[in-house]
Protein backbone atom coordinates (compact mmCIF):
# COMPACT_ATOMS: atom_id res chain seq x y z
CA UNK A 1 -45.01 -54.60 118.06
CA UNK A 2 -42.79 -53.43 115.21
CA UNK A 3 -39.78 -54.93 117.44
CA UNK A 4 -41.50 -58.39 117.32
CA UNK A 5 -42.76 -58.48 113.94
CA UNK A 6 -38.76 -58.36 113.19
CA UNK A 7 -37.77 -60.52 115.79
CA UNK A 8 -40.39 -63.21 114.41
CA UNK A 9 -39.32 -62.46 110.77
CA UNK A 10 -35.71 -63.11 111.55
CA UNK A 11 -36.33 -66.59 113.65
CA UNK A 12 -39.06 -67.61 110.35
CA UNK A 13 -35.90 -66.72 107.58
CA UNK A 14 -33.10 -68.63 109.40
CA UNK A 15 -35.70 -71.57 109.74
CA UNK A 16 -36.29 -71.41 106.18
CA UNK A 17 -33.20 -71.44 104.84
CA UNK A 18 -31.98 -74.33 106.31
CA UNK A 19 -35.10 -76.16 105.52
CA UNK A 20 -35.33 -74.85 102.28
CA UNK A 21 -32.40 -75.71 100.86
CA UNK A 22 -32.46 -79.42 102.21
CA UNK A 23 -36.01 -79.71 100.25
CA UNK A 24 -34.28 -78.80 97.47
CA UNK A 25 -31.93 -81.73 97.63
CA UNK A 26 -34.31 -84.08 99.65
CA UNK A 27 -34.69 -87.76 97.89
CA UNK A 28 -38.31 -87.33 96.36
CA UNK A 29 -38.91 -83.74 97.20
CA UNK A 30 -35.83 -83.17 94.75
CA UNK A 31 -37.25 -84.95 92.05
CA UNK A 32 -37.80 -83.05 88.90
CA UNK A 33 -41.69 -84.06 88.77
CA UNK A 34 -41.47 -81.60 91.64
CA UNK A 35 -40.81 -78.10 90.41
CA UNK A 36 -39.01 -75.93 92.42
CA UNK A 37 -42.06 -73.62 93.48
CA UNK A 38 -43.34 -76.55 94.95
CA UNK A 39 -40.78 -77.49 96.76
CA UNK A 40 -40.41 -73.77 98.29
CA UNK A 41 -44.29 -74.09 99.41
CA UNK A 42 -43.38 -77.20 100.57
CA UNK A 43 -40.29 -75.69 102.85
CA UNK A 44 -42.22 -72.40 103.75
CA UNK A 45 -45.42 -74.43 104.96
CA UNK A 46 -43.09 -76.77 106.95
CA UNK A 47 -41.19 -73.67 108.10
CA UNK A 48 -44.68 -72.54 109.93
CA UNK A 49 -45.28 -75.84 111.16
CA UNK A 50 -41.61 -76.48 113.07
CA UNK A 51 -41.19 -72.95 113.94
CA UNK A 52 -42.35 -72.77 117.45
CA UNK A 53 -40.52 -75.92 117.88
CA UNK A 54 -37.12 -75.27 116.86
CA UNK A 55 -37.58 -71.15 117.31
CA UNK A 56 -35.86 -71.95 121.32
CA UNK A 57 -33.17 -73.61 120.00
CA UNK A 58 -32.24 -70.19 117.22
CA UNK A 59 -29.66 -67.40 118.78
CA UNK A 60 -31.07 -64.13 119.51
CA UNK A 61 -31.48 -61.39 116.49
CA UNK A 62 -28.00 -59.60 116.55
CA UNK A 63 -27.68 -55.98 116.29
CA UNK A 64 -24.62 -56.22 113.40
CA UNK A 65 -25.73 -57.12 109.93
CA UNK A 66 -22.52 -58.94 108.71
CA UNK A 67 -23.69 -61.57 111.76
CA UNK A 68 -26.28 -61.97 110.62
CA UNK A 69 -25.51 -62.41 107.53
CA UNK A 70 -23.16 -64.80 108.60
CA UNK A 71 -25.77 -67.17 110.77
CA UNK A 72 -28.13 -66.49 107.13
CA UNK A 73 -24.41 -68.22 105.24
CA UNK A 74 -24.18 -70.74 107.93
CA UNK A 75 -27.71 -72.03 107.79
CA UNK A 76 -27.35 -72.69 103.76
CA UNK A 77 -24.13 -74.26 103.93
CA UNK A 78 -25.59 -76.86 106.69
CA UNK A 79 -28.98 -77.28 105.26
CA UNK A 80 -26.43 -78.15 102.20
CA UNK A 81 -24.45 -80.66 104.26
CA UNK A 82 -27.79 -82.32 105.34
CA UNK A 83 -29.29 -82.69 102.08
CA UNK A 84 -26.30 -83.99 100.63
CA UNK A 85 -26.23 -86.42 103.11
CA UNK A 86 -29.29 -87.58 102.19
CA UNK A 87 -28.43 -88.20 98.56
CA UNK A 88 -25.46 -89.91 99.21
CA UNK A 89 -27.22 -92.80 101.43
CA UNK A 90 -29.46 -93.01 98.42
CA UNK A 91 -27.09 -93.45 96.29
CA UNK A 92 -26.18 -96.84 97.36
CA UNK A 93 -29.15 -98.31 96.17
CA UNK A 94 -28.56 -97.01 92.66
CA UNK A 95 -25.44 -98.20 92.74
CA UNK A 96 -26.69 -101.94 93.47
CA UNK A 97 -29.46 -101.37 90.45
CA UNK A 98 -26.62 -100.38 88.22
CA UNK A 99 -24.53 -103.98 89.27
CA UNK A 100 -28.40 -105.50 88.53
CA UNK A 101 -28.86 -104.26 85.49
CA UNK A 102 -25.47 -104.91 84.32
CA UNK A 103 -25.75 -108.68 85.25
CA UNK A 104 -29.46 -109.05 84.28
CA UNK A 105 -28.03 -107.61 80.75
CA UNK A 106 -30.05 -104.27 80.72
CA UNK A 107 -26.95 -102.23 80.65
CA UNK A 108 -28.05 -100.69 77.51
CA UNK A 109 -31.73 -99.96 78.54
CA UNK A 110 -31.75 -96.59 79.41
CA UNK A 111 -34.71 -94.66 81.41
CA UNK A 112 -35.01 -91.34 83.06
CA UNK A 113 -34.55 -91.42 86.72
CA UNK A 114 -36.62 -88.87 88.42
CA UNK A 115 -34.77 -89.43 91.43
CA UNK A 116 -31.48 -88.03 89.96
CA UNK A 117 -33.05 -85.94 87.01
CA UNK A 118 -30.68 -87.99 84.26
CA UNK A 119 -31.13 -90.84 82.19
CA UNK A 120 -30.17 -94.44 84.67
CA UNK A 121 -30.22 -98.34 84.01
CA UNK A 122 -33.35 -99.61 83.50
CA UNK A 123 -32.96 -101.96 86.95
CA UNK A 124 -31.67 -98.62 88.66
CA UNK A 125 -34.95 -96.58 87.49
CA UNK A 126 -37.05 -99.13 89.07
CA UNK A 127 -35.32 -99.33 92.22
CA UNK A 128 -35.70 -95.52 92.53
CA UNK A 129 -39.27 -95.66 91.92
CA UNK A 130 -40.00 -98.40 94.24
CA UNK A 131 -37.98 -97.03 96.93
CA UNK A 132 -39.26 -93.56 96.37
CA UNK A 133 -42.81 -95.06 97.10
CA UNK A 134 -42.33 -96.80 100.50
CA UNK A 135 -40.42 -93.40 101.30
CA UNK A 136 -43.81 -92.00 101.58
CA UNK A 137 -45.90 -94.93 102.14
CA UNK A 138 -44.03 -95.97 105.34
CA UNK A 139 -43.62 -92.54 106.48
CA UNK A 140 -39.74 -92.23 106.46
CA UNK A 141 -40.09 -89.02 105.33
CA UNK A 142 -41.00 -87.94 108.52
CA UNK A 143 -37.51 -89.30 109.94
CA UNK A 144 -36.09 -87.16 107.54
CA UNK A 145 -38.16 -84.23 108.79
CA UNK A 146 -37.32 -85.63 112.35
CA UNK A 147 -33.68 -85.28 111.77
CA UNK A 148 -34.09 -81.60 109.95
CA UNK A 149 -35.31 -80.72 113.33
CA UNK A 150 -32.59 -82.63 115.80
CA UNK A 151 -29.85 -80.75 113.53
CA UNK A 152 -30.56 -77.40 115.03
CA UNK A 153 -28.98 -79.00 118.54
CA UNK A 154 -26.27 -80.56 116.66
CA UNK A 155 -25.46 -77.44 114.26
CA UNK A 156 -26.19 -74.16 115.67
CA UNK A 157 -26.07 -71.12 113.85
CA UNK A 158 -24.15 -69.18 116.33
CA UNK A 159 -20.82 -71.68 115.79
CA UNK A 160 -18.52 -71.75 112.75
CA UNK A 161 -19.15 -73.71 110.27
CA UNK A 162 -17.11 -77.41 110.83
CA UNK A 163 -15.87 -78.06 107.51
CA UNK A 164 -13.02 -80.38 108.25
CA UNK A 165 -15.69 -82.90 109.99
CA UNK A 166 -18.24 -82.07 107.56
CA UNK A 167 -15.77 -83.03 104.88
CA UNK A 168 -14.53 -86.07 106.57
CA UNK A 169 -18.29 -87.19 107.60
CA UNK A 170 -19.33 -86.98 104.11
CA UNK A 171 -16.22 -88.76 102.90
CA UNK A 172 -17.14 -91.66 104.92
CA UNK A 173 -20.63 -91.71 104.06
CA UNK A 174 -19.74 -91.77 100.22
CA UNK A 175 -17.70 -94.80 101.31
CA UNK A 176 -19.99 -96.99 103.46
CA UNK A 177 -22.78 -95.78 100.63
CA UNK A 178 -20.64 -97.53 97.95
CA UNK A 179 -19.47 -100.52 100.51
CA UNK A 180 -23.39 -101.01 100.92
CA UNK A 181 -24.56 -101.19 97.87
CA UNK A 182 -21.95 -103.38 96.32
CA UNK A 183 -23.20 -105.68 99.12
CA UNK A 184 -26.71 -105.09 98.01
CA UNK A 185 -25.72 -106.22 94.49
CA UNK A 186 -23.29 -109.33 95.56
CA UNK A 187 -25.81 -111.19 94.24
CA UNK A 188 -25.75 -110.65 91.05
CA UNK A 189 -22.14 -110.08 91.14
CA UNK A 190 -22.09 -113.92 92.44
CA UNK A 191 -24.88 -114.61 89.45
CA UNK A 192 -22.67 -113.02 86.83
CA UNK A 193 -19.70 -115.10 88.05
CA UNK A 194 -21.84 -118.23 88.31
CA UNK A 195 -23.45 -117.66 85.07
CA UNK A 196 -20.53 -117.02 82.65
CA UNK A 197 -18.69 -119.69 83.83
CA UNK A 198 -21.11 -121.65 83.31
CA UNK A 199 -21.66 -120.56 79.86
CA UNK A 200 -17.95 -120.74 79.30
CA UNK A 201 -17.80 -124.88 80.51
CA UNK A 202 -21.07 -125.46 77.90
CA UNK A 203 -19.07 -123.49 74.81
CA UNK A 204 -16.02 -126.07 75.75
CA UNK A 205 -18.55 -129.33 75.66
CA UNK A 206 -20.44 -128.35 72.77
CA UNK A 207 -17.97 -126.14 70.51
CA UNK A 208 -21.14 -126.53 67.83
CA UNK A 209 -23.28 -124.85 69.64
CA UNK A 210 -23.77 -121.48 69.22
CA UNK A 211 -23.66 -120.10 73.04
CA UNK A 212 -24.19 -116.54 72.25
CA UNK A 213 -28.22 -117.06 71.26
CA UNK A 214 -28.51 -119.32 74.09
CA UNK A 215 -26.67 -117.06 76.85
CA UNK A 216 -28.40 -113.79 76.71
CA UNK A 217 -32.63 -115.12 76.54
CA UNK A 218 -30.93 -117.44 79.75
CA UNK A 219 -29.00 -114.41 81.25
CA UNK A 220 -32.43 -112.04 81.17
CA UNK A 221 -34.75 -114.83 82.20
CA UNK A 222 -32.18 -116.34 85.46
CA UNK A 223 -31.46 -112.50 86.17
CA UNK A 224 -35.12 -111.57 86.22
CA UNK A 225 -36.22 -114.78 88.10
CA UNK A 226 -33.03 -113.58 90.44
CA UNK A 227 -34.76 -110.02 90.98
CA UNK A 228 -37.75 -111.27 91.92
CA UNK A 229 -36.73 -113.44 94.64
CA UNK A 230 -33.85 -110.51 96.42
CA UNK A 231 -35.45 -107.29 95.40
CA UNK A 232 -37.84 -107.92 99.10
CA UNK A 233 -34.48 -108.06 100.92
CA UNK A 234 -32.92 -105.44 98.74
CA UNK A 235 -35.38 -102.67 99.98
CA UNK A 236 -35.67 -104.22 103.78
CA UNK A 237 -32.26 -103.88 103.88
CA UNK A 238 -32.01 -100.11 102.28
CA UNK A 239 -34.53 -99.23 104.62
CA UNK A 240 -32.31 -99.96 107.52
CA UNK A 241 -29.65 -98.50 106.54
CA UNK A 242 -31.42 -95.02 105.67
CA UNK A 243 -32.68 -94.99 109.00
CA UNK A 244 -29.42 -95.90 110.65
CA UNK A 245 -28.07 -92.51 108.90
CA UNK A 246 -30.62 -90.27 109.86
CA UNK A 247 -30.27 -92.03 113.19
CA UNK A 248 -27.11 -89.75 113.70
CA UNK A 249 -28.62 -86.58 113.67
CA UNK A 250 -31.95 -87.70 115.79
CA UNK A 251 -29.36 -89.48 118.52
């Protein structure tokens, strides 16, 4: 008995760390509305949940302490890897909210972003709220969960710790998450452009008029009218993509 109550222990703390320390850098679970004794209830009740699930897939108890401290090291640093995976893909939608607000003219509008714990763009806030909600309301949080589980046959404890593909991989996710969500933002880029040329062809017909009182009420009521009509598209699209990068770990 005593044997297996350690045995069970051991297979319960390697679960947890890995899943703990992704909930600690999950989108939504890492928000600061969400303290972090919450967040460890969170990981330890969804530690009992997936343990006789992914228990199969953990190595055997060793007899040395040092490996076991090292499979304890090796769970943090890839429940690390994961959640900061996650970020990153989230990031590209802040960055398109950021091109938004700049081209809407809220540059200077300043909010607190729960998602990031930091004062954001006004545009960027909301887009971070918004997608936050459909997060949980269309259950992608359960792909996340989904691929927290499939990364115990992709990163075992028992192997070294990869951080020459780890580095690379997260390299080229910080890259395709900034390629992304400039595309996500074109257009406003393409508004901006449009816009200020615009403005600039008026200023050269009409010297008398004064273009500055006309161009910004114009700028916030075009950019808002903008938003309305892309910001459906905007999150269909984010969607998509967020999946199709958790899709690596599930596949």
């Amino acid at each position: 008995m005593t044997e297996l109550l350690h045995t069970d222990l051991y297979t319960y703390m390697l679960v947890f760390l890995r899943l703990g320390t992704v909930f600690m850098l999950m989108p939504g679970f890492a928000a600061s509305y969400v303290n972090n004794q919450v967040r460890l209830i969170l990981a330890l009740a969804v530690t009992i949940v997936l343990h006789p699930i992914i228990s199969p897939l953990l190595p055997a108890q060793p007899t040395s302490f040092a490996v076991e401290l090292q499979y304890m090291i090796n769970e943090i640093s890839i429940g690390l890897f994961l959640g900061i995976i996650m970020q990153i893909l989230f990031f590209a939608l802040n960055f398109a909210g950021s091109i938004a607000s700049q081209a809407i003219g809220f540059a200077n509008a300043q909010l607190f972003d729960p998602a990031f714990q930091g004062q954001s763009m006004l545009i960027e806030s909301f887009f971070s709220v918004v997608a936050l909600t459909f997060i949980f309301v269309t259950d992608i949080h359960h792909l996340m969960l989904g691929s927290l589980v499939d990364s115990y046959q992709l990163f075992s404890a028992t192997q070294p710790i990869m951080w020459s593909d780890m580095t690379e991989n997260l390299s080229q996710t910080i890259t395709q998450s900034f390629t992304f969500g400039f595309k996500l933002g074109s257009p406003f880029i393409a508004f901006t452009i449009i816009f200020y040329s615009c403005m600039g062809l008026v200023s050269r017909l009409m010297p008398q008029l004064n273009i500055f009182f006309l161009s910004l009420p114009l700028q916030i009521y075009l950019g808002l009218g903008l938003l309305f009509l892309t910001i459906p598209v905007i999150m269909t699209l984010f969607f998509r993509y967020y999946g199709e990068g958790l899709q690596f770990f599930i596949e």
